[in-house]
N, C-alpha and C. Protein backbone atom coordinates (compact mmCIF):
# COMPACT_ATOMS: atom_id res chain seq x y z
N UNK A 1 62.47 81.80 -18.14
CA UNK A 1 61.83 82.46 -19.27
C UNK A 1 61.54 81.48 -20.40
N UNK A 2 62.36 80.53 -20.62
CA UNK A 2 61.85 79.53 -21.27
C UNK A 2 60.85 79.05 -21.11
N UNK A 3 60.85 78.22 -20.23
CA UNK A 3 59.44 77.45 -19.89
C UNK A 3 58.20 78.55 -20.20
N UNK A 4 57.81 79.01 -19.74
CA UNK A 4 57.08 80.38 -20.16
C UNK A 4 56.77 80.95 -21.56
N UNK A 5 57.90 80.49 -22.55
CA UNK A 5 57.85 80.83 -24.01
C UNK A 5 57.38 79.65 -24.93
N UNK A 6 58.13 78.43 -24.07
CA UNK A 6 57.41 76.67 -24.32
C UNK A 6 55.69 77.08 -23.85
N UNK A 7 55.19 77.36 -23.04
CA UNK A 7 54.00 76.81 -22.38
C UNK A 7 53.19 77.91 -23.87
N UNK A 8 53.88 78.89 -24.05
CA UNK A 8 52.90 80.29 -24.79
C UNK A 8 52.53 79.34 -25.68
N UNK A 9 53.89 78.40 -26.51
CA UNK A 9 53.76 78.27 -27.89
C UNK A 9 52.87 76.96 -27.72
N UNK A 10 53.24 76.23 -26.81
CA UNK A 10 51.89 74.75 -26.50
C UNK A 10 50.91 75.20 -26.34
N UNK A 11 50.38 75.88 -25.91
CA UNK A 11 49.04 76.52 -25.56
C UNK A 11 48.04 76.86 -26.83
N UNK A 12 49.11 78.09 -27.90
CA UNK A 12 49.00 78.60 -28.77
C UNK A 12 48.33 77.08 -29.90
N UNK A 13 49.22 76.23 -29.89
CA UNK A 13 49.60 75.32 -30.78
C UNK A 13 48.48 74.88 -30.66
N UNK A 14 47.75 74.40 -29.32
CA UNK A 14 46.58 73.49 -29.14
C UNK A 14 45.31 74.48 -29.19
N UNK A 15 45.39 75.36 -29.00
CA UNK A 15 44.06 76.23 -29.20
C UNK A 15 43.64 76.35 -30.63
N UNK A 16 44.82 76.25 -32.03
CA UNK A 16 44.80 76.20 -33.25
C UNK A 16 43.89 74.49 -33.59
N UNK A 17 45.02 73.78 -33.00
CA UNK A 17 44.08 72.13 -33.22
C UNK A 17 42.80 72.00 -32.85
N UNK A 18 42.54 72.27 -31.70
CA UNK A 18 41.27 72.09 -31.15
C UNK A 18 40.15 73.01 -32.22
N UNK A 19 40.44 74.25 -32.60
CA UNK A 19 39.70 75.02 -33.16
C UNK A 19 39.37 74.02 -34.97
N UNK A 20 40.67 73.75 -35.25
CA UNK A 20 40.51 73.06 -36.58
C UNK A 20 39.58 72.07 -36.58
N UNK A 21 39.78 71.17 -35.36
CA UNK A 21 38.94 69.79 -35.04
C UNK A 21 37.46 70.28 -34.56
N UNK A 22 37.34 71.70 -33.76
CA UNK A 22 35.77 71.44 -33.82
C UNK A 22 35.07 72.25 -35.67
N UNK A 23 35.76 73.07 -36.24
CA UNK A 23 35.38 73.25 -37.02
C UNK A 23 35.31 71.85 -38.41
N UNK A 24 35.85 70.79 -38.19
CA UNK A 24 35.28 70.05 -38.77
C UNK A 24 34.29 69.07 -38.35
N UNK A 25 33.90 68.86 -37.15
CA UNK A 25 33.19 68.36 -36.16
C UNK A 25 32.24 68.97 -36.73
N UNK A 26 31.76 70.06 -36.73
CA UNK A 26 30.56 71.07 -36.99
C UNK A 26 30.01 70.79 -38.20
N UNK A 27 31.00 70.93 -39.26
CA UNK A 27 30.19 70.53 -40.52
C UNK A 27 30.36 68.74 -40.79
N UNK A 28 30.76 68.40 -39.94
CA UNK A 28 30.45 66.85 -39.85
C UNK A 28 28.94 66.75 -39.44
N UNK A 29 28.80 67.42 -38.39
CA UNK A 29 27.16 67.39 -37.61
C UNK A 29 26.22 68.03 -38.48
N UNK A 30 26.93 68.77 -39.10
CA UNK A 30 25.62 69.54 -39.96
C UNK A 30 25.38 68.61 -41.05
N UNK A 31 26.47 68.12 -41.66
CA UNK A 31 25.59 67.05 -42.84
C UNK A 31 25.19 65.95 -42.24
N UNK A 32 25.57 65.52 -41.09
CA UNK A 32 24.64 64.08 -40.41
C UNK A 32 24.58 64.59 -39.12
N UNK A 33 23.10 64.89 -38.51
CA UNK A 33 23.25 64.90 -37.63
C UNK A 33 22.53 64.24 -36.67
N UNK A 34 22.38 62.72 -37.42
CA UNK A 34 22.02 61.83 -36.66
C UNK A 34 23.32 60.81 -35.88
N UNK A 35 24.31 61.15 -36.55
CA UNK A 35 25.36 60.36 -36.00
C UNK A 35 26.10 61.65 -34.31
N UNK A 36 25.55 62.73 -34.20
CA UNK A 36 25.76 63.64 -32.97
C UNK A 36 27.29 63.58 -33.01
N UNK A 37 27.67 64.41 -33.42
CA UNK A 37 29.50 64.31 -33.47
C UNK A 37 29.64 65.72 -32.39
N UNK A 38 28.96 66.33 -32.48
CA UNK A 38 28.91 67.49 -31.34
C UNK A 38 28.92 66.70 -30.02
N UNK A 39 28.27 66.08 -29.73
CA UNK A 39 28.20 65.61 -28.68
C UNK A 39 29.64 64.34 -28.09
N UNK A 40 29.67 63.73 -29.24
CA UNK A 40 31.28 62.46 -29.13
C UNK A 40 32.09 63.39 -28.96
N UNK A 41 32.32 64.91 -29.16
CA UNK A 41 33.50 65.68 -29.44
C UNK A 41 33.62 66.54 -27.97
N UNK A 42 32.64 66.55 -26.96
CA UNK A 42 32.65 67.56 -26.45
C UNK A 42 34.50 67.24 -25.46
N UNK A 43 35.31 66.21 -25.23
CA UNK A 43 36.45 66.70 -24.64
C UNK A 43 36.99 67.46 -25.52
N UNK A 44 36.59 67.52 -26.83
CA UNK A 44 38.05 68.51 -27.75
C UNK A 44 37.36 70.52 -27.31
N UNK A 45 36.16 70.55 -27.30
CA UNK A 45 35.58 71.65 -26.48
C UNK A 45 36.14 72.42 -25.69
N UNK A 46 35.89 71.30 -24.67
CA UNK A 46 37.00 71.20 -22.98
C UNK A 46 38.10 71.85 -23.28
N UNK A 47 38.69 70.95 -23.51
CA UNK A 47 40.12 71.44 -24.09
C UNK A 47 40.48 72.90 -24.44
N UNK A 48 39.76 72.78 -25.50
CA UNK A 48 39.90 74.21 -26.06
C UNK A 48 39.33 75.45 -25.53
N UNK A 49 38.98 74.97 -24.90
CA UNK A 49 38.37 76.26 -23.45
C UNK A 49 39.59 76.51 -22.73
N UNK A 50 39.62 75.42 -21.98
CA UNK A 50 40.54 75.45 -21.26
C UNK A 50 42.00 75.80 -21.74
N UNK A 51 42.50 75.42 -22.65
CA UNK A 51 43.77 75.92 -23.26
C UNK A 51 44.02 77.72 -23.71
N UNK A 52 42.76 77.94 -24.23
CA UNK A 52 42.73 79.21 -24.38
C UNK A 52 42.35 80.26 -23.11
N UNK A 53 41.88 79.91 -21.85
CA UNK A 53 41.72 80.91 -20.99
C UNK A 53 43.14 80.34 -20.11
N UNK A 54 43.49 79.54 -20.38
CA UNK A 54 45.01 79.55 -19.49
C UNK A 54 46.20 80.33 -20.17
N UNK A 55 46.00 80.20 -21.77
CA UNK A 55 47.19 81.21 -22.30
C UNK A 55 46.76 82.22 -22.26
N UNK A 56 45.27 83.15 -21.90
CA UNK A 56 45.15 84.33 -21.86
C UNK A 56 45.24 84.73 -20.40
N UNK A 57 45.43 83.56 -19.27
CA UNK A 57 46.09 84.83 -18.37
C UNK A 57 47.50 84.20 -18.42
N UNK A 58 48.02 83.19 -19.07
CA UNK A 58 49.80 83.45 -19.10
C UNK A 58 50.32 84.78 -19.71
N UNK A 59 49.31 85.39 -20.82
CA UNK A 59 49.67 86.71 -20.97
C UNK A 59 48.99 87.77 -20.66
N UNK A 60 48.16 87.89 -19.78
CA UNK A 60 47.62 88.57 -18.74
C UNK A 60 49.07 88.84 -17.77
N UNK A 61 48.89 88.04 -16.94
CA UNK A 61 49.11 87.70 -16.18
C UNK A 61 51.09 87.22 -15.90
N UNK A 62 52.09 87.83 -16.52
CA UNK A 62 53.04 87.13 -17.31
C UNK A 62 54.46 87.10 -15.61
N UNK A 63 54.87 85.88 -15.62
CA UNK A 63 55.41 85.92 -14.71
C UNK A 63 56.44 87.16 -14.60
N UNK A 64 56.59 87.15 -13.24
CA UNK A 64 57.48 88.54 -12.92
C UNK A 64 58.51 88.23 -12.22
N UNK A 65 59.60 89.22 -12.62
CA UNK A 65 60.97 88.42 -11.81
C UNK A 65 61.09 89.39 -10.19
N UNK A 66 62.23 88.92 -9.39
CA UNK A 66 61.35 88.90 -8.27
C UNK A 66 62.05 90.06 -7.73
N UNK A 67 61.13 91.00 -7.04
CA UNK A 67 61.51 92.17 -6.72
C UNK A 67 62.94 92.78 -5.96
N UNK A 68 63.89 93.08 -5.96
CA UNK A 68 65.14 93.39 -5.10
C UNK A 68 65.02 94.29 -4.46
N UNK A 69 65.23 94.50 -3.31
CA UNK A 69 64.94 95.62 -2.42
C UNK A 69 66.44 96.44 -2.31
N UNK A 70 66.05 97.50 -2.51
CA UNK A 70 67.53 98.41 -2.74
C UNK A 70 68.30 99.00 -1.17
């Protein structure tokens, strides 16, 4: 159950960063957007895709303990 409460809060943690970093990315690109920071940025994107549809099926999806047959 730990590991499971570690992975929620890493997950959680990096979906917050990533979101902070493209929202300054964005208005980085919007006042220059000859220097393309949208584009240098797209692993923090990635990331944040990916971090957020993996903690939504860790809680989708939430491990289960294992059935006992009576």
């Amino acid at each position: 159950m730990k590991l499971n409460r570690k992975l929620r809060f890493l997950l959680g943690n990096l979906c917050v960063i990533c979101s902070i970093a493209m929202a300054a990315v964005q208005v980085l690109d919007w006042y220059n957007p000859y220097m393309d920071f949208m584009g240098h940025s797209k692993f923090v994107l990635d990331l944040l895709c990916l971090s957020s549809v993996l903690l939504s099926l860790e809680c989708i999806y939430p491990k289960r303990k294992s059935l006992k047959k009576v």
